[in-house]
N, C-alpha and C. Protein backbone atom coordinates (compact mmCIF):
# COMPACT_ATOMS: atom_id res chain seq x y z
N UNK A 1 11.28 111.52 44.24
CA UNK A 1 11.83 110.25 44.71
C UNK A 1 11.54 110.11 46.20
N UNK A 2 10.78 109.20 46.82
CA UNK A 2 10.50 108.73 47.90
C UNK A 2 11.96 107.90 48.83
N UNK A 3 11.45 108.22 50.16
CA UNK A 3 12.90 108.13 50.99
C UNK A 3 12.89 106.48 51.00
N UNK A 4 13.97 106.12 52.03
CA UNK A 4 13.98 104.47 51.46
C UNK A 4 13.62 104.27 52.84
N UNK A 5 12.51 104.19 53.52
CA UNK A 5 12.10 103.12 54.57
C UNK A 5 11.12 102.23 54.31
N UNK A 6 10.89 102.04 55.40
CA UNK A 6 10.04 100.59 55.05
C UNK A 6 8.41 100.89 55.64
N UNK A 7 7.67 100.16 54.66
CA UNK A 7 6.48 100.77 54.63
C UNK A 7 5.37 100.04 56.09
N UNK A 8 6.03 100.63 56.31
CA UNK A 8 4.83 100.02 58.08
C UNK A 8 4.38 101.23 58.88
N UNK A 9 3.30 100.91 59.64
CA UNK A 9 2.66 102.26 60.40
C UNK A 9 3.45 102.91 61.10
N UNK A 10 4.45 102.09 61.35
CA UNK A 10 5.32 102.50 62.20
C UNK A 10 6.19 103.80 61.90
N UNK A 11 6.52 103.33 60.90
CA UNK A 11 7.53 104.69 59.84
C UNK A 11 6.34 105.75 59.02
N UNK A 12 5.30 105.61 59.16
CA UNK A 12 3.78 106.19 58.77
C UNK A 12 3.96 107.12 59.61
N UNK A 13 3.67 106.70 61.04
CA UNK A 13 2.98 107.51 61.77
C UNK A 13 4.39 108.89 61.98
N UNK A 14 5.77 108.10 61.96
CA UNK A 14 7.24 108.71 62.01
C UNK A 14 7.20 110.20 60.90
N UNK A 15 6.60 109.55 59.51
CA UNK A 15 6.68 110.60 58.79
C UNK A 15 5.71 111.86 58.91
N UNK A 16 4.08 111.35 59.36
CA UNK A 16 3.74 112.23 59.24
C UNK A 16 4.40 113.37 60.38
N UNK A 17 4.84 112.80 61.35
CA UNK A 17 5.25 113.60 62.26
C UNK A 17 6.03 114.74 61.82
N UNK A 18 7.53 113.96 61.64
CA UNK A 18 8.10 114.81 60.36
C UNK A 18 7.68 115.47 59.26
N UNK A 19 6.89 115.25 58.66
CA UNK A 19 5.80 116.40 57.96
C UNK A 19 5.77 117.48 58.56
N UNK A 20 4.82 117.14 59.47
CA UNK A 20 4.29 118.12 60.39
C UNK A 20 5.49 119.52 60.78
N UNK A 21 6.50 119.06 60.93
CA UNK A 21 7.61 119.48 61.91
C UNK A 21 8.34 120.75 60.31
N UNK A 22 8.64 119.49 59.15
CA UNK A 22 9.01 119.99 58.11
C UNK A 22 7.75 121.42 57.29
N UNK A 23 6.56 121.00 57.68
CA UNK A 23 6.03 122.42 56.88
C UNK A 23 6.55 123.65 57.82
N UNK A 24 6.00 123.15 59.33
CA UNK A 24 5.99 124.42 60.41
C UNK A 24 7.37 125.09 60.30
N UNK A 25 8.64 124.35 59.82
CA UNK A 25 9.79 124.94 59.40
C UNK A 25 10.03 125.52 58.35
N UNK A 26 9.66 125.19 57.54
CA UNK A 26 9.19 125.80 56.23
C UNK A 26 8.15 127.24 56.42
N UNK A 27 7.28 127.39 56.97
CA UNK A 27 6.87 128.69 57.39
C UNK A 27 7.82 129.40 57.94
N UNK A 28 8.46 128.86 59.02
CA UNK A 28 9.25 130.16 59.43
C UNK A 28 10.35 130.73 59.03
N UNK A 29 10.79 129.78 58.33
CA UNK A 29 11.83 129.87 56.99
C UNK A 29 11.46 131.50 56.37
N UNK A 30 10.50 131.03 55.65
CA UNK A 30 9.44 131.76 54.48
C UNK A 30 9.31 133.01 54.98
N UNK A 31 9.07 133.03 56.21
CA UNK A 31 8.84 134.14 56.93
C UNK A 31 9.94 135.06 57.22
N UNK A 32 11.12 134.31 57.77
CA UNK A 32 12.43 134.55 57.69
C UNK A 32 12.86 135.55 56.96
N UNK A 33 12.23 134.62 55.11
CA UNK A 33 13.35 135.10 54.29
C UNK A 33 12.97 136.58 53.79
N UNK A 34 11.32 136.51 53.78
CA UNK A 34 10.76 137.68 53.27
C UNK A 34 10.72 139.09 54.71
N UNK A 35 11.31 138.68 55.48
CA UNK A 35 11.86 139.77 56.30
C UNK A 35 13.31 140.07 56.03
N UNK A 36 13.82 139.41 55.98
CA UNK A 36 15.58 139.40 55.56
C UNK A 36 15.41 140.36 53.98
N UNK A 37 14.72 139.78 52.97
CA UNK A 37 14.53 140.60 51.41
C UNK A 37 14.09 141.85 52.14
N UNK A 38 13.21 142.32 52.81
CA UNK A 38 12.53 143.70 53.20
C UNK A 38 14.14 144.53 54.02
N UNK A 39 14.62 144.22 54.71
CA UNK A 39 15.66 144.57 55.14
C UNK A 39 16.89 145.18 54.71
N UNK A 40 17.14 143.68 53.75
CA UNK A 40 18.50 143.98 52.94
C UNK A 40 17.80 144.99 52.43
N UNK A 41 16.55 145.27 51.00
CA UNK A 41 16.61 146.13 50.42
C UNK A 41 16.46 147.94 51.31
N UNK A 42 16.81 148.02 52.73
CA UNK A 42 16.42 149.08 52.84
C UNK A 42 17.80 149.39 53.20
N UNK A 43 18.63 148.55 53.38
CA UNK A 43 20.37 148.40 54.21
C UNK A 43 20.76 148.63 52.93
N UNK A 44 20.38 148.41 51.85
CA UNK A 44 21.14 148.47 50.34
C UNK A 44 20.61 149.96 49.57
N UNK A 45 19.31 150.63 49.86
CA UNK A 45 19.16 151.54 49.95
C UNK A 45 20.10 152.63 50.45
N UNK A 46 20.39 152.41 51.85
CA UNK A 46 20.83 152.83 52.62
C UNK A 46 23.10 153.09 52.53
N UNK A 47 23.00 152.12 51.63
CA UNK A 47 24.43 152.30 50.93
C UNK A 47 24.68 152.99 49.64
N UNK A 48 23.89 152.73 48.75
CA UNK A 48 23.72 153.27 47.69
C UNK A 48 23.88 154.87 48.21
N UNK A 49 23.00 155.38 49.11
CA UNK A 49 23.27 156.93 49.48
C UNK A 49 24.12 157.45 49.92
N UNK A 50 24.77 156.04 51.28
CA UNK A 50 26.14 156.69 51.78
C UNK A 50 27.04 156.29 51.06
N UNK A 51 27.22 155.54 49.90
CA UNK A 51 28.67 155.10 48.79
C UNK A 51 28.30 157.26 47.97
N UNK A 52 27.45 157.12 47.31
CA UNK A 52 26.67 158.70 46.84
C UNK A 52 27.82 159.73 47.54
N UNK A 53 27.25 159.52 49.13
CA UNK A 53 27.92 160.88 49.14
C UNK A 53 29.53 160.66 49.63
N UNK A 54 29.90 159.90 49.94
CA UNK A 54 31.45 159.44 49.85
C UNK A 54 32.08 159.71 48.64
N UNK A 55 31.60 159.14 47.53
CA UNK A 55 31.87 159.62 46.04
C UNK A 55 32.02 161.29 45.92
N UNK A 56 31.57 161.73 46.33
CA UNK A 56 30.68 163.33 46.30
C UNK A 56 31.84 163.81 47.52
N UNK A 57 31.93 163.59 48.64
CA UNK A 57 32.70 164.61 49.42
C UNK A 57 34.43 164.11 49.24
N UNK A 58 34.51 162.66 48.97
CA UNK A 58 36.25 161.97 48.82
C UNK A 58 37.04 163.40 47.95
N UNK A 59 36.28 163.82 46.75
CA UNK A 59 37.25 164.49 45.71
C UNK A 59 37.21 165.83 46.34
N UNK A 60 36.05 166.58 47.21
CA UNK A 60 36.54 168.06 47.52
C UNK A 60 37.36 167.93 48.91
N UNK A 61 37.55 166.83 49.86
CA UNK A 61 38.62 166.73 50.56
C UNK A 61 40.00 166.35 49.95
N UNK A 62 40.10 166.19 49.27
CA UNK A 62 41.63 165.38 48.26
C UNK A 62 42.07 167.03 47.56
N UNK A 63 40.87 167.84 47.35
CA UNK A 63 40.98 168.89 46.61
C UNK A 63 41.52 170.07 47.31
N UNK A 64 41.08 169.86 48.86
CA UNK A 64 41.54 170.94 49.92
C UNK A 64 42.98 170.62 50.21
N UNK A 65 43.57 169.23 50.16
CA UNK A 65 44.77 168.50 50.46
C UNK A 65 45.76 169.66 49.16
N UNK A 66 45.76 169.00 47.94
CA UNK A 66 46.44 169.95 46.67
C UNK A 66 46.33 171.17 46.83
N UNK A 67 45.33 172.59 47.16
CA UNK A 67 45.11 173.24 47.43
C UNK A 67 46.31 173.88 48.24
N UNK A 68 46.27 172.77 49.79
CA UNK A 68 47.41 173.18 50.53
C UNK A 68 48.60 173.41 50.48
N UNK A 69 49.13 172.42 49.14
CA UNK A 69 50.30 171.81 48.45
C UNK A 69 50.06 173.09 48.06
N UNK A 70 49.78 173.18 46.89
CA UNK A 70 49.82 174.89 45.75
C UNK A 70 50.36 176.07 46.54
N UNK A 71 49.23 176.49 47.73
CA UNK A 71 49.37 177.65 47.78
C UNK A 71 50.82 178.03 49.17
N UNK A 72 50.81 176.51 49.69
CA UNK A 72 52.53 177.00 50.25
C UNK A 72 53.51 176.00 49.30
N UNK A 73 53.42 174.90 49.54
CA UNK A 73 54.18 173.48 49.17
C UNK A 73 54.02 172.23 49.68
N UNK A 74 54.20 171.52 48.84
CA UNK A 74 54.15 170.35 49.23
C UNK A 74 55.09 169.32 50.70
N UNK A 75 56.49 170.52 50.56
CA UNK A 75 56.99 169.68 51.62
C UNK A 75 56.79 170.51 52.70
N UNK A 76 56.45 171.68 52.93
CA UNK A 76 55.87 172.11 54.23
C UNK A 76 54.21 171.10 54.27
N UNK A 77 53.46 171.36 53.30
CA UNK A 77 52.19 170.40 53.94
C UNK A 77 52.76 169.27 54.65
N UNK A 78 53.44 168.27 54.20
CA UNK A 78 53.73 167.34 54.45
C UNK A 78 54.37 167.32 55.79
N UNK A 79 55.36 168.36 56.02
CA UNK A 79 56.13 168.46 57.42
C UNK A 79 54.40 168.75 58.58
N UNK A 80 54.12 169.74 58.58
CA UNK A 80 52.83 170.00 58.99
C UNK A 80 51.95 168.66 59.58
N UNK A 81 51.66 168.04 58.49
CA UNK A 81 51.08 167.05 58.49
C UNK A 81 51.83 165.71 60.08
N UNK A 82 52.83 165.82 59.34
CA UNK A 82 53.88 164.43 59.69
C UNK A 82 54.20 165.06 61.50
N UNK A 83 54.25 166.28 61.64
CA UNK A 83 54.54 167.05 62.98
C UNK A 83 52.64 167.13 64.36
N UNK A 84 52.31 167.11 63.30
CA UNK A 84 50.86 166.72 64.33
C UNK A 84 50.17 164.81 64.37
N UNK A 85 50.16 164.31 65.48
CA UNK A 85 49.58 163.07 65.57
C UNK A 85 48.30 162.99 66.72
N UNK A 86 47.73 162.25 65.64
CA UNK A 86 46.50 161.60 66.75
C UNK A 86 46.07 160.24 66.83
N UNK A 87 46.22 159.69 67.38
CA UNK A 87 45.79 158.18 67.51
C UNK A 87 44.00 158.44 67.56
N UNK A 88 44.09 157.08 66.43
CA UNK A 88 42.84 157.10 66.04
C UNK A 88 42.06 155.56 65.90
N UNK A 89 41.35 155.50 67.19
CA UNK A 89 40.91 153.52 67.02
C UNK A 89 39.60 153.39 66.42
N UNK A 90 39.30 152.07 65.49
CA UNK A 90 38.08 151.97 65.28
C UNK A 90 37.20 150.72 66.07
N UNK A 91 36.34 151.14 66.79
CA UNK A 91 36.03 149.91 67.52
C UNK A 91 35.21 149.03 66.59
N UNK A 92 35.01 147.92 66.79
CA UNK A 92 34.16 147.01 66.19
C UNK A 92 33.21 146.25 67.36
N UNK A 93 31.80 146.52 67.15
CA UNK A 93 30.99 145.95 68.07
C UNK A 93 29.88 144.82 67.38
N UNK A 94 30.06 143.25 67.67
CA UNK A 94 29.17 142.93 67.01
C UNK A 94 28.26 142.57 67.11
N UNK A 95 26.96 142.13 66.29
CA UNK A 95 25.19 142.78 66.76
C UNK A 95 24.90 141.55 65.88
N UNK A 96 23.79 141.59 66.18
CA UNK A 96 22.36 140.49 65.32
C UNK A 96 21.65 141.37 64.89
N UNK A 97 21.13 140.78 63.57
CA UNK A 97 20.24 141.65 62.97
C UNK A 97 19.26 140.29 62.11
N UNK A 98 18.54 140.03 62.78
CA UNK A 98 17.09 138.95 62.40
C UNK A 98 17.79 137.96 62.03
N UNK A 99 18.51 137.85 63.11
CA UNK A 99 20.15 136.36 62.92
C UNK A 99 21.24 136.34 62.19
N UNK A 100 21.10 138.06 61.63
CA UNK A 100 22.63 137.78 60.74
C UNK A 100 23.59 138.16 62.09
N UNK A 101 25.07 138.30 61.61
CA UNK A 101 25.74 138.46 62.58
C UNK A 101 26.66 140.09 61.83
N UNK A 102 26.36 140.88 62.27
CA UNK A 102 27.09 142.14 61.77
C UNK A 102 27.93 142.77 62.85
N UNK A 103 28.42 143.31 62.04
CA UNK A 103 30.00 144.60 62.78
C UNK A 103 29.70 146.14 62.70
N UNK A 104 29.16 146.55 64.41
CA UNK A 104 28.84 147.96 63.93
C UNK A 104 29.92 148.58 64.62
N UNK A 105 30.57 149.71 63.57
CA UNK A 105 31.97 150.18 63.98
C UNK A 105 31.38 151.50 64.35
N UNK A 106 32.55 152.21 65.03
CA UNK A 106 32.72 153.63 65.62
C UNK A 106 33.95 154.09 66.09
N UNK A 107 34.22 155.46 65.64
CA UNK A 107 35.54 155.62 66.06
C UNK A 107 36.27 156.40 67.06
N UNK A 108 36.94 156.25 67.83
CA UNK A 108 37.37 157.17 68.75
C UNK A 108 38.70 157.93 68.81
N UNK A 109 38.78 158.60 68.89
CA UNK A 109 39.80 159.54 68.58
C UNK A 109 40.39 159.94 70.05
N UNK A 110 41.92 159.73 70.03
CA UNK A 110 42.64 159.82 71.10
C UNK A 110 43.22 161.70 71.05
N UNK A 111 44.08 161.85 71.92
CA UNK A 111 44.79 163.19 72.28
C UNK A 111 45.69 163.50 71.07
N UNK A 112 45.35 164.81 70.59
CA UNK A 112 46.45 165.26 69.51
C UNK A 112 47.66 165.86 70.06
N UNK A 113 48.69 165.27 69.47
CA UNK A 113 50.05 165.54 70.28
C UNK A 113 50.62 166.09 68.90
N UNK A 114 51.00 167.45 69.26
CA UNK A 114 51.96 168.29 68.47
C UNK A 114 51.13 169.48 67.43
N UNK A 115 52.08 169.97 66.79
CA UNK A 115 50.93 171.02 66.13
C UNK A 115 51.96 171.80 64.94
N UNK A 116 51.50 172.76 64.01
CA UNK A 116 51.92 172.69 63.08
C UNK A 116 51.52 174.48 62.75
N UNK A 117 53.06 175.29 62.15
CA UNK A 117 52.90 176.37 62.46
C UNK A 117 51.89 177.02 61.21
N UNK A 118 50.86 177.91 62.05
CA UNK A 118 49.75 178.30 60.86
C UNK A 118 50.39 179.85 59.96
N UNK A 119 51.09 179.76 60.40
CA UNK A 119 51.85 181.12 59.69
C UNK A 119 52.91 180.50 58.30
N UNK A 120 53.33 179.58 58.29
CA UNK A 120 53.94 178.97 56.93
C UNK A 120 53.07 177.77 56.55
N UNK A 121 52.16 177.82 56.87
CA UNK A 121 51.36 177.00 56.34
C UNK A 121 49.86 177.49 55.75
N UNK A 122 49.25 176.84 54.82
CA UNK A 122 48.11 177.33 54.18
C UNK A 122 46.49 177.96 55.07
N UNK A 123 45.51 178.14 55.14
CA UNK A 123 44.50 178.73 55.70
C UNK A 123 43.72 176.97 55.00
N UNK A 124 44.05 176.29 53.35
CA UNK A 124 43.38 175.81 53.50
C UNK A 124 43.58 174.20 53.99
N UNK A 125 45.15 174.31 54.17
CA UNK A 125 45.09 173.21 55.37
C UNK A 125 44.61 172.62 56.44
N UNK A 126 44.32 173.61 57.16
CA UNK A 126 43.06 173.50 58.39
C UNK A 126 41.59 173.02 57.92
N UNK A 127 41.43 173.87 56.82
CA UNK A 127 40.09 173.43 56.06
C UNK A 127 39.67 171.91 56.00
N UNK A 128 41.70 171.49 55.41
CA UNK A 128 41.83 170.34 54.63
C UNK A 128 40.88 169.03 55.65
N UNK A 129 42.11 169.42 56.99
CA UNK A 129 42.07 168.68 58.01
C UNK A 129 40.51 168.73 58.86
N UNK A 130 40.19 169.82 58.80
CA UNK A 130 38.99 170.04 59.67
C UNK A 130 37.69 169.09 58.42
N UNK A 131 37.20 169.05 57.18
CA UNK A 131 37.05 168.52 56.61
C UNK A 131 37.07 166.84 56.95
N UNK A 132 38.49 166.68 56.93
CA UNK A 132 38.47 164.85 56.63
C UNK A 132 37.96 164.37 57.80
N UNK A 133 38.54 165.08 58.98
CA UNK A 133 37.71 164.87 60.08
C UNK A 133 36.21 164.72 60.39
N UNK A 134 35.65 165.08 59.52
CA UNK A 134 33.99 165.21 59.39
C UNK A 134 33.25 164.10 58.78
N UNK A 135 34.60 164.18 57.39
CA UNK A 135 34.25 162.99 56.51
C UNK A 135 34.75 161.52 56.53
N UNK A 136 35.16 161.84 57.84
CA UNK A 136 35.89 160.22 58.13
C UNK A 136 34.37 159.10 58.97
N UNK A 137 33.78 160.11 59.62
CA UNK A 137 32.58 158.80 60.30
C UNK A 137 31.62 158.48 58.74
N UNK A 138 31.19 159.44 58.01
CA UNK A 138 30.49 158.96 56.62
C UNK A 138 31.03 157.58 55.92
N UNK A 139 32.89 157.93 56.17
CA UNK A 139 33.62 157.03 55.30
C UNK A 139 33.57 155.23 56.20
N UNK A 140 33.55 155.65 57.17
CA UNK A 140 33.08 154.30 58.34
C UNK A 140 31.35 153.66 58.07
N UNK A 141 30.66 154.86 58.03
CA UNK A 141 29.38 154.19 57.98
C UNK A 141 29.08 153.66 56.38
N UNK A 142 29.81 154.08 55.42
CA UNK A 142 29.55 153.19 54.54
C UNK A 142 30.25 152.13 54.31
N UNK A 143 31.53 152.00 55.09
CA UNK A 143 32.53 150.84 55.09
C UNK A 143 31.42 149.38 55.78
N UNK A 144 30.73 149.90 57.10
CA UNK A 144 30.00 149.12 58.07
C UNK A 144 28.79 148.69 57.49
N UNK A 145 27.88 149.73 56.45
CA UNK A 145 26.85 149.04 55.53
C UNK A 145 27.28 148.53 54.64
N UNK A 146 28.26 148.38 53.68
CA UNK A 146 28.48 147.40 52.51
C UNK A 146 28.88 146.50 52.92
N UNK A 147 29.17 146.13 54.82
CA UNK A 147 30.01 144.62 54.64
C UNK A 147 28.28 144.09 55.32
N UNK A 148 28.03 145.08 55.77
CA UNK A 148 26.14 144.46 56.24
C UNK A 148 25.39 144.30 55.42
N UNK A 149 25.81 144.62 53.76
CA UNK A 149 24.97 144.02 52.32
C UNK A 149 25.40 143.10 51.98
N UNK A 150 26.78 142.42 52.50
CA UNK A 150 27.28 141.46 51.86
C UNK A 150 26.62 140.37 52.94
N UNK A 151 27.05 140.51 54.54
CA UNK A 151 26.92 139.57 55.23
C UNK A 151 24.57 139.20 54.69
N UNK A 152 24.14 140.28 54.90
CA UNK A 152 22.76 139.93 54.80
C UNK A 152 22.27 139.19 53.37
N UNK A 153 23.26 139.76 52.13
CA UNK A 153 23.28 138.84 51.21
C UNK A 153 23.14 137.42 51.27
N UNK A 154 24.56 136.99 51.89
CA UNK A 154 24.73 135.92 52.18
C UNK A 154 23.32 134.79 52.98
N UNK A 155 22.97 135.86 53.56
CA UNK A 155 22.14 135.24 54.53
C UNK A 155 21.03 134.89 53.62
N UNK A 156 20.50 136.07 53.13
CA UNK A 156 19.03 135.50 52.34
C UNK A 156 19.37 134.15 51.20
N UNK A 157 20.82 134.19 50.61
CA UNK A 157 20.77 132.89 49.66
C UNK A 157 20.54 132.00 50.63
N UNK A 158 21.16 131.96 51.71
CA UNK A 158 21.51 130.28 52.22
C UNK A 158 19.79 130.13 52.95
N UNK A 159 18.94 131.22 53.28
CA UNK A 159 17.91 130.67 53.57
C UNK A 159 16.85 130.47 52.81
N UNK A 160 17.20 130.96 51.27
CA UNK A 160 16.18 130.89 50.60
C UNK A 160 16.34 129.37 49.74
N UNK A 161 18.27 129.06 49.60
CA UNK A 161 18.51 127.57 49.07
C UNK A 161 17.96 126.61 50.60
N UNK A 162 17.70 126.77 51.64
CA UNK A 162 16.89 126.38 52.51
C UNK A 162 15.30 126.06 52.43
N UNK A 163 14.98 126.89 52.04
CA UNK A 163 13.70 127.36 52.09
C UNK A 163 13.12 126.23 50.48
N UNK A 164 13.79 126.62 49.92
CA UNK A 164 13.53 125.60 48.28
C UNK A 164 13.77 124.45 48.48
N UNK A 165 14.73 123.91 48.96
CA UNK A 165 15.21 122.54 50.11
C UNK A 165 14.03 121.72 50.48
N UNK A 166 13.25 122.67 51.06
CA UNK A 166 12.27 121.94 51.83
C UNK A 166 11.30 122.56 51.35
N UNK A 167 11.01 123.32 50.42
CA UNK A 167 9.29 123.42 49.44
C UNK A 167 9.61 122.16 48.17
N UNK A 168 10.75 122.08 47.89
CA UNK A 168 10.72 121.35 46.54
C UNK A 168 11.71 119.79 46.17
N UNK A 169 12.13 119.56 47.67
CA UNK A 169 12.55 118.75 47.93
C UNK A 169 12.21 117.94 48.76
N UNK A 170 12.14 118.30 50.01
CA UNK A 170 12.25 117.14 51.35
C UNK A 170 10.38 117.08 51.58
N UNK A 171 9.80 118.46 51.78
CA UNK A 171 8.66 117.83 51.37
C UNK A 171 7.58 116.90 51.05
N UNK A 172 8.32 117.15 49.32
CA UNK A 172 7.37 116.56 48.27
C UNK A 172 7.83 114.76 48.54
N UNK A 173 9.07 114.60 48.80
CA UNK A 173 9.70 113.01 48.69
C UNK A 173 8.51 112.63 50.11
N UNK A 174 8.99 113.66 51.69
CA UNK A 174 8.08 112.92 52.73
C UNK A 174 6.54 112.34 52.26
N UNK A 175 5.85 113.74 51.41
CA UNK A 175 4.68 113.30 51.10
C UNK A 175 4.31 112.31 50.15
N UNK A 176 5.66 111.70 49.00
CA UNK A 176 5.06 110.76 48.14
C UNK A 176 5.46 109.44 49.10
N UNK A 177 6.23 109.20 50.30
CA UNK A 177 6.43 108.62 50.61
C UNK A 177 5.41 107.97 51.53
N UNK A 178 4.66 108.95 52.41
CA UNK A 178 3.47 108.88 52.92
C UNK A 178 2.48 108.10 52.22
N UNK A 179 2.40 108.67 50.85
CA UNK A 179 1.17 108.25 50.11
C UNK A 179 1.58 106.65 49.29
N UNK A 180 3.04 107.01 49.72
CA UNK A 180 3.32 105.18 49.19
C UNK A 180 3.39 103.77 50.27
N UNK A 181 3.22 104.41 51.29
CA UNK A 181 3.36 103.43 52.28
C UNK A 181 1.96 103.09 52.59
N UNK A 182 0.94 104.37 52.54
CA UNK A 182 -0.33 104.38 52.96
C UNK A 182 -1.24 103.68 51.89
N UNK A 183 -0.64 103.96 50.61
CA UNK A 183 -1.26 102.78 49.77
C UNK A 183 -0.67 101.12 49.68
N UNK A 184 0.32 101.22 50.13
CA UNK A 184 1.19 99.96 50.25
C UNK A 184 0.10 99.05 51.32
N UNK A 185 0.30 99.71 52.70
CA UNK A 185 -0.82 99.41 54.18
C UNK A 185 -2.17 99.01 53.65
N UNK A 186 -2.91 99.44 52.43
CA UNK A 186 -4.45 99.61 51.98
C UNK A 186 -4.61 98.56 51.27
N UNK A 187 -3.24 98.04 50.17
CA UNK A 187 -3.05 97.05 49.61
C UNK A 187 -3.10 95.49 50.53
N UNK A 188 -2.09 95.71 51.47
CA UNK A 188 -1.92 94.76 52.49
C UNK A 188 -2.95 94.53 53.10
N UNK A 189 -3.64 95.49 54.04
CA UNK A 189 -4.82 95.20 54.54
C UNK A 189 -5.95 94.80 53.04
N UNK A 190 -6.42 94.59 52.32
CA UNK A 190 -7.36 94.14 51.31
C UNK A 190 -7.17 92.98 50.93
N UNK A 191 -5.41 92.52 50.96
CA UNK A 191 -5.30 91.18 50.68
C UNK A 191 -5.36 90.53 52.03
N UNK A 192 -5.21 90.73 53.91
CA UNK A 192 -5.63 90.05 54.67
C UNK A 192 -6.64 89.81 54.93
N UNK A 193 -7.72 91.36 54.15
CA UNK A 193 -9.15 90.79 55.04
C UNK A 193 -9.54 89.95 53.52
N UNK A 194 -9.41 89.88 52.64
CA UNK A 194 -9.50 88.63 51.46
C UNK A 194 -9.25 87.51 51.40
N UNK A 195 -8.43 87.18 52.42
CA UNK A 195 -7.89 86.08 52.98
C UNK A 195 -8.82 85.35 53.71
N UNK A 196 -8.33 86.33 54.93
CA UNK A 196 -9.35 85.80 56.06
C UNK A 196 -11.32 85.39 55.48
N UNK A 197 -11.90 85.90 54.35
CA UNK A 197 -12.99 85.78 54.09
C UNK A 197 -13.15 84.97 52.88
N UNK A 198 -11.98 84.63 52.47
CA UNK A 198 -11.58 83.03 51.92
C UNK A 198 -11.52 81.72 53.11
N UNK A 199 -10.86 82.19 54.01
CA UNK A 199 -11.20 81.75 55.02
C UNK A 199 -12.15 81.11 56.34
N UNK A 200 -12.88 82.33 55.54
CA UNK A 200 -14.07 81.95 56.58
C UNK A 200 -14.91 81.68 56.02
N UNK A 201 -15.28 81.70 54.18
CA UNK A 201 -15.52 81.04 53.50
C UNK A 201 -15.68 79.30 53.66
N UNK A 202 -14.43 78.87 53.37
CA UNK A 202 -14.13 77.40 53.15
C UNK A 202 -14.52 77.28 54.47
N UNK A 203 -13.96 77.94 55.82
CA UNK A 203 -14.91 77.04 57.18
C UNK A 203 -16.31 76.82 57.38
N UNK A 204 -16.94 77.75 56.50
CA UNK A 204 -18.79 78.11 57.04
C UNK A 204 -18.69 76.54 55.62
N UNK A 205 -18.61 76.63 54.75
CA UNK A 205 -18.70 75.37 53.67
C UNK A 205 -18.42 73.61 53.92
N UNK A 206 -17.22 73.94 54.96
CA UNK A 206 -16.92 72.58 55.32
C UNK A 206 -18.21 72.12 56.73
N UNK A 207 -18.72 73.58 57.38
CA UNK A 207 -19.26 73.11 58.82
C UNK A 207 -20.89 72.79 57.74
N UNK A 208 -21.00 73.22 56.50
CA UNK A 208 -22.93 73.00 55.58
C UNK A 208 -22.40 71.73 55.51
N UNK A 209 -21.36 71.20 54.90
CA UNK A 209 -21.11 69.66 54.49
C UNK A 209 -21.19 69.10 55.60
N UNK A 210 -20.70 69.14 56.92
CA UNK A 210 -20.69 68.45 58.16
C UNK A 210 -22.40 68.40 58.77
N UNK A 211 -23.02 69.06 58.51
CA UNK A 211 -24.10 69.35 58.76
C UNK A 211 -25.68 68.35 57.94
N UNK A 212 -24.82 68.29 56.91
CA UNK A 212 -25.78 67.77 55.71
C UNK A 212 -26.43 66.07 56.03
């Protein structure tokens, strides 16, 4: 379906412009998107391994936790636990990544205040703790890539319903519109110069009769 203007050189010369403007956007679109697909799939790669080993280390830290429970108790772990504190912030820093907008986190760990006696308490409590501590930046970096599969997700639909927008839409209408005005103009001009040589016809005819 062709746009609704009006067929004069004027809006001719308007569209091709817009053409012009609409492919060169359309390339970089295109270009865009098939960098964004190369990306995501290496960021989605890249989760798949760290979700892997999160899966894989979550149950032998949970396992050192029970462990601790068993081999003294549960309400000494717990006192233990509840008697040592550390403030613990996660920063959020946010970045571009080929125009998406992502959140790369990191965490910092403040002063441990208090402590917890190792003589009524387990050997593998320390384990427990020394452990989660290790497995807490893994548990961040896959928190920070699955929301960077979602946000880059996002991104490749809206540029690829972009990108189709203007291969299979805006386009094709500029160009039938082009080709309808430009035949419209070809029409017009054939019936003025037909005119005019009707025209100049009947004058060269009337000046043989004046002549005669």
């Amino acid at each position: 379906m062709r746009l609704a203007v009006n067929p004069t050189r004027m809006e001719l010369l308007k569209l091709r412009r817009r053409l012009v403007v609409a492919r060169r956007g359309h390339k970089l679109l295109k270009d865009k998107l098939e960098g964004l697909i190369k990306e995501f799939m290496n960021v989605a790669h890249e989760y798949r391994r760290l979700r892997q080993m999160v899966d894989d280390e979550l149950p032998l830290v949970m396992k050192l936790f029970v462990l601790a429970e068993i081999t003294s108790s549960r309400t000494i772990t717990e006192n233990a636990l509840e008697s040592v504190q550390q403030e613990l912030d996660i920063i959020v820093e946010p970045v571009r990544m080929l125009g998406v907008r992502i959140q790369k986190l990191d965490i910092r760990y403040g002063d441990v205040t208090g402590r917890y006696s190792v003589v009524h308490t387990s050997p593998e409590l320390d384990i427990a703790v020394s452990r989660l501590r290790d497995f807490l930046p893994d548990l961040l970096a896959m928190s920070e890539t699955e929301d960077k599969v979602r946000r880059m997700a996002s991104e490749v639909e809206k540029t690829r319903r972009r990108v189709n927008a203007l291969e299979y839409s805006f386009i094709p209408r500029i160009e039938e519109t082009i080709h309808f005005i430009t035949a419209k103009l070809e029409e017009t001009e054939r019936s003025t110069t037909s005119a005019l040589m009707k025209i100049k016809a009947q004058r060269l005819a009337r000046e043989a009769r004046q002549n005669v």
